[in-house]
C-alpha atoms as a PDB file:
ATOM      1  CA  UNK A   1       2.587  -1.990  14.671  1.00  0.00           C
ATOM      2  CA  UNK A   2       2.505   1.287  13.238  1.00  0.00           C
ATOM      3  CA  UNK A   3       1.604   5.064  15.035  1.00  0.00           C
ATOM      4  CA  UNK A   4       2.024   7.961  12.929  1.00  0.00           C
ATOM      5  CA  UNK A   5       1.522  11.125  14.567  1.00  0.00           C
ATOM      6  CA  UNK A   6       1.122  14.874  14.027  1.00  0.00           C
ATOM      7  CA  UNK A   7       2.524  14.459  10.892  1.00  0.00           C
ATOM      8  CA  UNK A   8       3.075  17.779   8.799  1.00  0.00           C
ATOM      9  CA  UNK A   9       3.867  17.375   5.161  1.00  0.00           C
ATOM     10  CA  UNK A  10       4.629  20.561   2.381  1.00  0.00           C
ATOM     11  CA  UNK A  11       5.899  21.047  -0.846  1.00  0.00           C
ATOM     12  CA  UNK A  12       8.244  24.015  -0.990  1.00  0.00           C
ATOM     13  CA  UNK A  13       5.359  26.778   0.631  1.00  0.00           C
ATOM     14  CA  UNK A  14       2.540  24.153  -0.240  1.00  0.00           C
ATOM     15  CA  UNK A  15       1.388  22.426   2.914  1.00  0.00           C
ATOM     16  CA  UNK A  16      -0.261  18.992   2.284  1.00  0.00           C
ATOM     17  CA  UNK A  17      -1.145  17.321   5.281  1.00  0.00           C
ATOM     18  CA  UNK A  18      -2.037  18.933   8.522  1.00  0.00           C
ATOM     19  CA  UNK A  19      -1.504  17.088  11.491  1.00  0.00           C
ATOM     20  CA  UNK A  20      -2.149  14.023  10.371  1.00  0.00           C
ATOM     21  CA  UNK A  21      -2.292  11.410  13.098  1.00  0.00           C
ATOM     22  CA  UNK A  22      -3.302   7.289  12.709  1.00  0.00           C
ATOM     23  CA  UNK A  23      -2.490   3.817  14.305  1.00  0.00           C
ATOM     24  CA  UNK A  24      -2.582   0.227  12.249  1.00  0.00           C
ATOM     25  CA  UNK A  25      -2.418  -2.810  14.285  1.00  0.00           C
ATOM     26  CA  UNK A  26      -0.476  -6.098  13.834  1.00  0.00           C
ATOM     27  CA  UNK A  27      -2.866  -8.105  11.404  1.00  0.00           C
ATOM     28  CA  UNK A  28      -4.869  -5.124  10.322  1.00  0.00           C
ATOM     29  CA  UNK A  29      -6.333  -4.357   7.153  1.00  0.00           C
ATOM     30  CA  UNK A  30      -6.757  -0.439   6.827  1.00  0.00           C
ATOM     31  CA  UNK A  31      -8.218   1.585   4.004  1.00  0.00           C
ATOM     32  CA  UNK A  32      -7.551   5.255   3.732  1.00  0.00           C
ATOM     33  CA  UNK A  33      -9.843   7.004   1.807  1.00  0.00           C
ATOM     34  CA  UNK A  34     -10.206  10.231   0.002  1.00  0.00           C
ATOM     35  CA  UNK A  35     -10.284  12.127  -3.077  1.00  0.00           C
ATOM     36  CA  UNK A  36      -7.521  13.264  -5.763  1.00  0.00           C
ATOM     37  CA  UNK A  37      -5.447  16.081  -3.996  1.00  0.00           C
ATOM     38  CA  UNK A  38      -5.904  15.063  -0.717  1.00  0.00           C
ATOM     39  CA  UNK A  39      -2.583  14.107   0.386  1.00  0.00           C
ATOM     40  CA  UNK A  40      -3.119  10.282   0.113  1.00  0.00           C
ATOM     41  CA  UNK A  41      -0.260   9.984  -1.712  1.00  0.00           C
ATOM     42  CA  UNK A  42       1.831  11.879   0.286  1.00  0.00           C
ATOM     43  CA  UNK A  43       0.974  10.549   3.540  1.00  0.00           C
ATOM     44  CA  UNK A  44       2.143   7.025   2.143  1.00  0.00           C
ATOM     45  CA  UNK A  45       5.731   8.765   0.505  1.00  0.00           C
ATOM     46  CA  UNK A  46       6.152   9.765   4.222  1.00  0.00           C
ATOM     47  CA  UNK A  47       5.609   6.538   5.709  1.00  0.00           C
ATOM     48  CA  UNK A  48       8.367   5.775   3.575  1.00  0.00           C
ATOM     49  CA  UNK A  49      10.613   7.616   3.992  1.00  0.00           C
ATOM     50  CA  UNK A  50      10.344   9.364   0.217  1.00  0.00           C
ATOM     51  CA  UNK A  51       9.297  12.863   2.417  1.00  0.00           C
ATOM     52  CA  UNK A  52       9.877  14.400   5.600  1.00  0.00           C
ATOM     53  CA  UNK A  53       7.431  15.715   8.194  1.00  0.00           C
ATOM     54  CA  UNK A  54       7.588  18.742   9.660  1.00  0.00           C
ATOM     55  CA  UNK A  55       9.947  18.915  13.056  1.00  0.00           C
ATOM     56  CA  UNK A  56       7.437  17.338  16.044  1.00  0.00           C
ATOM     57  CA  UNK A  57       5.788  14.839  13.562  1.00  0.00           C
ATOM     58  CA  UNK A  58       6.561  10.793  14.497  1.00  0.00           C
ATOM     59  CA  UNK A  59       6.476   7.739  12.866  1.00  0.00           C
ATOM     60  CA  UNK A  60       6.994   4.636  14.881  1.00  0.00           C
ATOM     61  CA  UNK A  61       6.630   0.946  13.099  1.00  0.00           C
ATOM     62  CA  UNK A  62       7.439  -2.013  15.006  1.00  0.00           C
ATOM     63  CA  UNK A  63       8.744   0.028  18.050  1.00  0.00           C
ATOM     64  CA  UNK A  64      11.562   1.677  15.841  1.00  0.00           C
ATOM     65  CA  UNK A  65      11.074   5.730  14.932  1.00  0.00           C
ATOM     66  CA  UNK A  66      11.539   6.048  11.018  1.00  0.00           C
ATOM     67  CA  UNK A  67      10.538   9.608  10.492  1.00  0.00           C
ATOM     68  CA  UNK A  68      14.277  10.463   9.964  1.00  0.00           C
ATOM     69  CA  UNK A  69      14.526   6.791   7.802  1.00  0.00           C
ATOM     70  CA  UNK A  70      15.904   6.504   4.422  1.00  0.00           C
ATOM     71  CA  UNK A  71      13.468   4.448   2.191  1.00  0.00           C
ATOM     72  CA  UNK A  72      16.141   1.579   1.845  1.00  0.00           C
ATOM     73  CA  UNK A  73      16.482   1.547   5.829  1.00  0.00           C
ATOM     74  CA  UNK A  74      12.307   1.415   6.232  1.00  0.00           C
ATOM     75  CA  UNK A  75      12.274  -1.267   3.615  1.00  0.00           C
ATOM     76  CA  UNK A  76      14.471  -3.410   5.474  1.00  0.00           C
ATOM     77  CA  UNK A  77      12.929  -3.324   8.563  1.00  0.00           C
ATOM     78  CA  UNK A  78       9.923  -4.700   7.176  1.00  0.00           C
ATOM     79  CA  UNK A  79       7.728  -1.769   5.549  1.00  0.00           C
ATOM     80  CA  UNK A  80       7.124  -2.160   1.562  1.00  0.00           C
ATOM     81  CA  UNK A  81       5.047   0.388  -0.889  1.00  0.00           C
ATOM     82  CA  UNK A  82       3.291  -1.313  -3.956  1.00  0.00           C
ATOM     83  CA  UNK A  83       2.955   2.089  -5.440  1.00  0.00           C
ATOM     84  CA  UNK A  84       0.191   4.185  -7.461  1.00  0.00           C
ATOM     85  CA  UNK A  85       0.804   3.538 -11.385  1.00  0.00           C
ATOM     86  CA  UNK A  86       2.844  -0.355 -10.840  1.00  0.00           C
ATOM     87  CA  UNK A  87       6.214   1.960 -11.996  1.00  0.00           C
ATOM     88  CA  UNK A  88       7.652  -1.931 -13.541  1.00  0.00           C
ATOM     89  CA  UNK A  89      10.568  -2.040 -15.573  1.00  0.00           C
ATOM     90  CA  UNK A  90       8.552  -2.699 -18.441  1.00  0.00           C
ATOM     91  CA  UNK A  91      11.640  -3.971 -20.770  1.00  0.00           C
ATOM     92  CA  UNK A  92      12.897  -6.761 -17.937  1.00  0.00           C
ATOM     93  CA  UNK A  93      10.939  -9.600 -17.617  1.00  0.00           C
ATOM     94  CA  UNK A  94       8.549 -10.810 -14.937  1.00  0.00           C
ATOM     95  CA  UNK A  95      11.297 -12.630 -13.032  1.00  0.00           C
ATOM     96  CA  UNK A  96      13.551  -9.802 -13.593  1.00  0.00           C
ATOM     97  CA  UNK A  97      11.156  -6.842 -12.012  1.00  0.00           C
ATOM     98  CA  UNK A  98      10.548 -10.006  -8.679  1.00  0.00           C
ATOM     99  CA  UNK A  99      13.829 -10.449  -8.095  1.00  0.00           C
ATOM    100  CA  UNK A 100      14.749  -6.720  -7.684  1.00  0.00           C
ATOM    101  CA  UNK A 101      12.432  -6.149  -5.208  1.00  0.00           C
ATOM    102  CA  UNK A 102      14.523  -8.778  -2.859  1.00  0.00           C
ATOM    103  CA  UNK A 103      17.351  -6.315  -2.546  1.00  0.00           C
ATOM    104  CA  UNK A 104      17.300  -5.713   1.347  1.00  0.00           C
ATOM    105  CA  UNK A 105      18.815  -8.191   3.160  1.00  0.00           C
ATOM    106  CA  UNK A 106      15.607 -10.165   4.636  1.00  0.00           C
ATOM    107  CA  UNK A 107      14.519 -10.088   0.913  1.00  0.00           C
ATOM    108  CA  UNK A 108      18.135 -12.091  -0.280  1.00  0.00           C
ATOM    109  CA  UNK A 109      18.110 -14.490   2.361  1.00  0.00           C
ATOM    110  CA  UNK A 110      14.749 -16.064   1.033  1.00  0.00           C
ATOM    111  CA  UNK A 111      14.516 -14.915  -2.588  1.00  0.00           C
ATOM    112  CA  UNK A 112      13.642 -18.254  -3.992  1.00  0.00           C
ATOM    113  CA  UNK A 113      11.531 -19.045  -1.532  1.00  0.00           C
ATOM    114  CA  UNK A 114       9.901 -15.902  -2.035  1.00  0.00           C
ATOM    115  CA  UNK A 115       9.714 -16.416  -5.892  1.00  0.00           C
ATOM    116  CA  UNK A 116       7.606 -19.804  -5.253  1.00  0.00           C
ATOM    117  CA  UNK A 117       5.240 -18.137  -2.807  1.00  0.00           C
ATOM    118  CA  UNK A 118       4.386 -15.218  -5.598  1.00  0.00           C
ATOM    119  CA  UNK A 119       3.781 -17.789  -7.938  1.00  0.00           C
ATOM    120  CA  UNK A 120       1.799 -19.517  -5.717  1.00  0.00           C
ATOM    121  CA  UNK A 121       0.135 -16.476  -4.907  1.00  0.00           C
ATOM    122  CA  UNK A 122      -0.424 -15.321  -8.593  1.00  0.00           C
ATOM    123  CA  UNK A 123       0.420 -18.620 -10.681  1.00  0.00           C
ATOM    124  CA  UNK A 124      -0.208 -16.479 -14.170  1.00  0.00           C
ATOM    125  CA  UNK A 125       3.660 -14.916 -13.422  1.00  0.00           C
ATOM    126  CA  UNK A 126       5.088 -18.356 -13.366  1.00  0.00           C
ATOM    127  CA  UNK A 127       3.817 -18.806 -16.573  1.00  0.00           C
ATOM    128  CA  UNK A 128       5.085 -15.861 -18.144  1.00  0.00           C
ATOM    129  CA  UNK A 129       7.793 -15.491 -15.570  1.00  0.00           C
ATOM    130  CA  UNK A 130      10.507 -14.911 -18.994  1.00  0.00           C
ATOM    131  CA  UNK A 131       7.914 -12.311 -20.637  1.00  0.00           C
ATOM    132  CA  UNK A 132       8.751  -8.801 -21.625  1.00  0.00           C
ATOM    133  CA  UNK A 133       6.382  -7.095 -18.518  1.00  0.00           C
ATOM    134  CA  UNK A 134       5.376  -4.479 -21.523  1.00  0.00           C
ATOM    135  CA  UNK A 135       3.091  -7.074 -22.958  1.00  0.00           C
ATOM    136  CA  UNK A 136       1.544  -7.846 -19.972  1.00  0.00           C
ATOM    137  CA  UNK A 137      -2.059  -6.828 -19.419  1.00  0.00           C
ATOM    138  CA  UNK A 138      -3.112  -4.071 -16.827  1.00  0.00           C
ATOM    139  CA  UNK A 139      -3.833  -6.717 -13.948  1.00  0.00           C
ATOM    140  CA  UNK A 140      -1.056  -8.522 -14.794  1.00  0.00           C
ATOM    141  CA  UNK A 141       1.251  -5.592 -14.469  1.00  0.00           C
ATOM    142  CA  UNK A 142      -0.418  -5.284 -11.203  1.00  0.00           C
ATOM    143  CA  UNK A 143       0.208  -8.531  -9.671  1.00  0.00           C
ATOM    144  CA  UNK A 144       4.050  -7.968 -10.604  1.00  0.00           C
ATOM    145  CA  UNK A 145       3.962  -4.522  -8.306  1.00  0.00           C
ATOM    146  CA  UNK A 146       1.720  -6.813  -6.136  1.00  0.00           C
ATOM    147  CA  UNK A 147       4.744  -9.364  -6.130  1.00  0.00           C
ATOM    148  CA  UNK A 148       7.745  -7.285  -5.931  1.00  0.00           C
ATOM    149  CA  UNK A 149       6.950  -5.542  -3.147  1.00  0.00           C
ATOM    150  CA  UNK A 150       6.072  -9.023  -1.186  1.00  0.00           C
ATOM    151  CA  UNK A 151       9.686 -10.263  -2.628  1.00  0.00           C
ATOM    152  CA  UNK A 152      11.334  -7.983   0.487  1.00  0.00           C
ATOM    153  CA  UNK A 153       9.308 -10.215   3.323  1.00  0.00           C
ATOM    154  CA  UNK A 154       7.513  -7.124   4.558  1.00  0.00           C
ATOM    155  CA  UNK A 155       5.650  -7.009   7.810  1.00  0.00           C
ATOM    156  CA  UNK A 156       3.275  -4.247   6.360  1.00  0.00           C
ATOM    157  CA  UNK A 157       2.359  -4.420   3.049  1.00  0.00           C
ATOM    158  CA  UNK A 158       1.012  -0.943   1.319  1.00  0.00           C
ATOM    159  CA  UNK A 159      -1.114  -0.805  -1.879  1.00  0.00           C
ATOM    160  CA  UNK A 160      -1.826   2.561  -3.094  1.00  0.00           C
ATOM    161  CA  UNK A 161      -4.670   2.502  -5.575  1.00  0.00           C
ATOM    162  CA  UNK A 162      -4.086  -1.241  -6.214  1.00  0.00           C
ATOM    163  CA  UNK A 163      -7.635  -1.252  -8.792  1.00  0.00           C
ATOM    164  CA  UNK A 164      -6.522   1.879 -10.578  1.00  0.00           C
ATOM    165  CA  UNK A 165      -7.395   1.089 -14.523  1.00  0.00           C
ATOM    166  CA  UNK A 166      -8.458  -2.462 -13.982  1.00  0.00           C
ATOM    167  CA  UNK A 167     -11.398  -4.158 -15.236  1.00  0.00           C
ATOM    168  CA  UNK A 168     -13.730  -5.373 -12.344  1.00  0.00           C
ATOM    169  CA  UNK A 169     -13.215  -8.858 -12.582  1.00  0.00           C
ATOM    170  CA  UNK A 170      -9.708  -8.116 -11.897  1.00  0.00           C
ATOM    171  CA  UNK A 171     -10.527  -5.563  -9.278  1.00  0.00           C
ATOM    172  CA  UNK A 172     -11.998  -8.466  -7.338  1.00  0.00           C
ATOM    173  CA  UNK A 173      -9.197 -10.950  -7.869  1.00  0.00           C
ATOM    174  CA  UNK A 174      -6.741  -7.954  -6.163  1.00  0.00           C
ATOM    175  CA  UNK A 175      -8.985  -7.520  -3.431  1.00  0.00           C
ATOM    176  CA  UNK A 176      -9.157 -11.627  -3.042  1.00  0.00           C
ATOM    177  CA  UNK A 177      -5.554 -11.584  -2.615  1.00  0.00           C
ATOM    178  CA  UNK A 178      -5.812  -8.940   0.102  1.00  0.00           C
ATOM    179  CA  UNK A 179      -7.539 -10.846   2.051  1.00  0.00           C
ATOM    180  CA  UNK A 180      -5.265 -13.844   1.557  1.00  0.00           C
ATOM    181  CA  UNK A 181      -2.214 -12.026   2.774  1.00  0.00           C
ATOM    182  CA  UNK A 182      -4.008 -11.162   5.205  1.00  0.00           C
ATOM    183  CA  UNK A 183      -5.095 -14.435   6.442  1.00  0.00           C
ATOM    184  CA  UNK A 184      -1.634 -15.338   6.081  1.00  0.00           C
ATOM    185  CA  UNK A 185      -0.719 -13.099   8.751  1.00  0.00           C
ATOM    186  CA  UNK A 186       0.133  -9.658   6.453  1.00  0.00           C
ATOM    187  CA  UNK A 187      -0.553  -6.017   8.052  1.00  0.00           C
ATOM    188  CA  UNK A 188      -2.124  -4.472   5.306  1.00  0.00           C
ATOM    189  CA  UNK A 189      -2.720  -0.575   4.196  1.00  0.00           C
ATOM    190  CA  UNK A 190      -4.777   0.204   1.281  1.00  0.00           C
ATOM    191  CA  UNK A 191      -5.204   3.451  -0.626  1.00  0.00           C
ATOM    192  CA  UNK A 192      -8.168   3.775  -2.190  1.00  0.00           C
ATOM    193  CA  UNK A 193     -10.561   5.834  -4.799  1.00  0.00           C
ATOM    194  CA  UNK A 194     -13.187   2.923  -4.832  1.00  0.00           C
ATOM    195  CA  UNK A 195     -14.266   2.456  -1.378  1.00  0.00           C
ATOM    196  CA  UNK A 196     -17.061  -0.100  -1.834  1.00  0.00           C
ATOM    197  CA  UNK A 197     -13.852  -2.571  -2.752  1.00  0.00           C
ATOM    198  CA  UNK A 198     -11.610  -1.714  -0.003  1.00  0.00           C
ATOM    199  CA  UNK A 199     -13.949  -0.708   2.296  1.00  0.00           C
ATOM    200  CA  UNK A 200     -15.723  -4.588   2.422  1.00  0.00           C
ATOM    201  CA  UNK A 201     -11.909  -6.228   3.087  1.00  0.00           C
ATOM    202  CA  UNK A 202     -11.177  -3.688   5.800  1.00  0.00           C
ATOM    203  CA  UNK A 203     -11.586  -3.333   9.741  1.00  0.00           C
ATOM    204  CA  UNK A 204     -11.031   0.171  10.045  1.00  0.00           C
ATOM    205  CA  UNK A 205     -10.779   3.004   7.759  1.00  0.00           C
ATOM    206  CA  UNK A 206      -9.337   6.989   7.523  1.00  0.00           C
ATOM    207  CA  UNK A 207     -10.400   9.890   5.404  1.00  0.00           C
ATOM    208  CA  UNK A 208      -8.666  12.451   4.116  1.00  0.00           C
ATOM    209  CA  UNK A 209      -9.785  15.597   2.741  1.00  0.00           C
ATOM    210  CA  UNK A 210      -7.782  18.701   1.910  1.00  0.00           C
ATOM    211  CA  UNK A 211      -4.257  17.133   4.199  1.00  0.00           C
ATOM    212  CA  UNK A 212      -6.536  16.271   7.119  1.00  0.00           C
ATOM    213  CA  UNK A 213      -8.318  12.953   8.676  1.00  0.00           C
ATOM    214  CA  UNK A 214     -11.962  13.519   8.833  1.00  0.00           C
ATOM    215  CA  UNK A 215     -13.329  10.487   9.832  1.00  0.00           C
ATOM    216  CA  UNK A 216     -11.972   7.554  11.279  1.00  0.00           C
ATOM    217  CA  UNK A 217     -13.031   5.193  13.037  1.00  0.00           C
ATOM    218  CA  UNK A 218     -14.375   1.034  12.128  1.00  0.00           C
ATOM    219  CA  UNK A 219     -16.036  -0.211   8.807  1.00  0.00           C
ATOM    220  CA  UNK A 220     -19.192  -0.616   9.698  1.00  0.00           C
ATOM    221  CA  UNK A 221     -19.063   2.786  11.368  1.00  0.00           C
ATOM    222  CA  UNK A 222     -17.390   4.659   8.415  1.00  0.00           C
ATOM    223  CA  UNK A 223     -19.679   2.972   5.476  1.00  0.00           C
ATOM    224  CA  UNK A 224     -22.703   3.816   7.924  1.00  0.00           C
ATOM    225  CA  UNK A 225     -21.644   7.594   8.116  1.00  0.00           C
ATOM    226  CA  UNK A 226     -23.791   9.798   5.720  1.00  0.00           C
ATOM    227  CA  UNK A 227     -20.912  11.813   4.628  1.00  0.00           C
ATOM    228  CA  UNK A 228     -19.258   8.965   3.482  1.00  0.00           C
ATOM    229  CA  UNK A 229     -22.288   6.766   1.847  1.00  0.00           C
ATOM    230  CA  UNK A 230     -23.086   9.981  -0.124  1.00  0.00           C
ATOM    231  CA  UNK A 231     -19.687  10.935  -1.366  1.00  0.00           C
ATOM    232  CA  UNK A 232     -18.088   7.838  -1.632  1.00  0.00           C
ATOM    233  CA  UNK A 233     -20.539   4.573  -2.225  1.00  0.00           C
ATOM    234  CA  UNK A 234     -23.458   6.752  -3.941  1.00  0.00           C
ATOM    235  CA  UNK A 235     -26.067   5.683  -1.438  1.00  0.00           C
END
């Protein structure tokens, strides 16, 4: 579904990633791991079309090369980013901040359809679908970001750092509902710092360290690597 390869990434004379290559397949859940600085973040704003790669780099999602994209084209053809930080529009209400993630033309087509399976998905927003999104709490905040990305119909959902500043009971309701989507047919790409979450809803996982995949390879393999159980899940 998606091959991303070679991918060079800098900021002015800062280069961030270094030849970054990885694969997702069609029903996938993959985490990619790593620490603060290195280059999760902007690996996912490439996928996106938010930066560009370095000539010779490729991104190819459903058969279609998007390296040279703009984020409204990759959107539409089925690609969404919940991002790092929710970035709501905290003085519009919770029906408000749904319905503007529907903007592509997929997303139109079936916005109140799409409505009825968030709230089905996270029934809280239906309750306080006409609430300021301010007053929300931290999870529910999340399941907003959660929601309005899912409002465009994607093929591959992204989630980067979907537990960041959440309390653990709703850390495992977020990871619940990855593995819903999932079932429900959803390509999924998590970004994580806590790896013992994503790592137990995953089939394969990356790490990055300092712009550059480490390790990759599946679960059982990565949480059984020493590097990784001594880094990452303080075994």
């Amino acid at each position: 579904m998606l091959r991303a390869e070679h991918l060079n990434v800098s900021y002015g004379r800062v280069q961030v990633l270094w030849d970054v290559s990885f694969n997702l397949e069609k029903n996938e859940i993959v985490t990619i791991l790593g620490y603060n600085g290195a280059g999760k973040s902007t690996l996912l704003n490439t996928l996106v079309g938010l930066n560009r790669c370095h000539p010779g780099g490729k991104i190819v999602f459903n058969g279609t090369e998007i390296q040279n994209s703009s984020p409204h084209e990759i959107v539409d053809l089925g690609l969404a980013l919940a991002p790092e930080g929710r970035r709501l529009f905290l003085l519009m209400d919770v029906k408000t901040n749904l319905e503007l993630g529907a903007y592509t033309k997929r997303g139109r087509e079936r916005i109140n359809e799409s409505l009825d399976f968030v709230y089905k998905l996270f029934p809280v927003l239906k309750e306080r679908r006409n609430q300021i999104c301010r007053t929300l709490s931290g999870g529910e905040q999340q399941m907003v970001n959660i929601g309005r990305a899912l409002m465009s119909r994607p093929d591959l959902l992204i989630l980067d750092e979907p537990s960041f500043g959440l309390s653990p009971l709703m850390v495992q309701r977020i990871f619940e509902t990855v593995l819903e989507l999932n079932k429900q047919g959803l390509t999924i790409i998590v970004v994580e710092q806590r790896a013992v979450d994503a790592l137990r809803v995953s089939d394969r996982a990356y790490v990055l360290s300092e712009g550059r995949v480490v390790l990759e390879g599946a679960t059982s393999d990565v949480t059984n690597d020493e590097r990784i159980r001594k880094a990452y899940l303080g075994l």
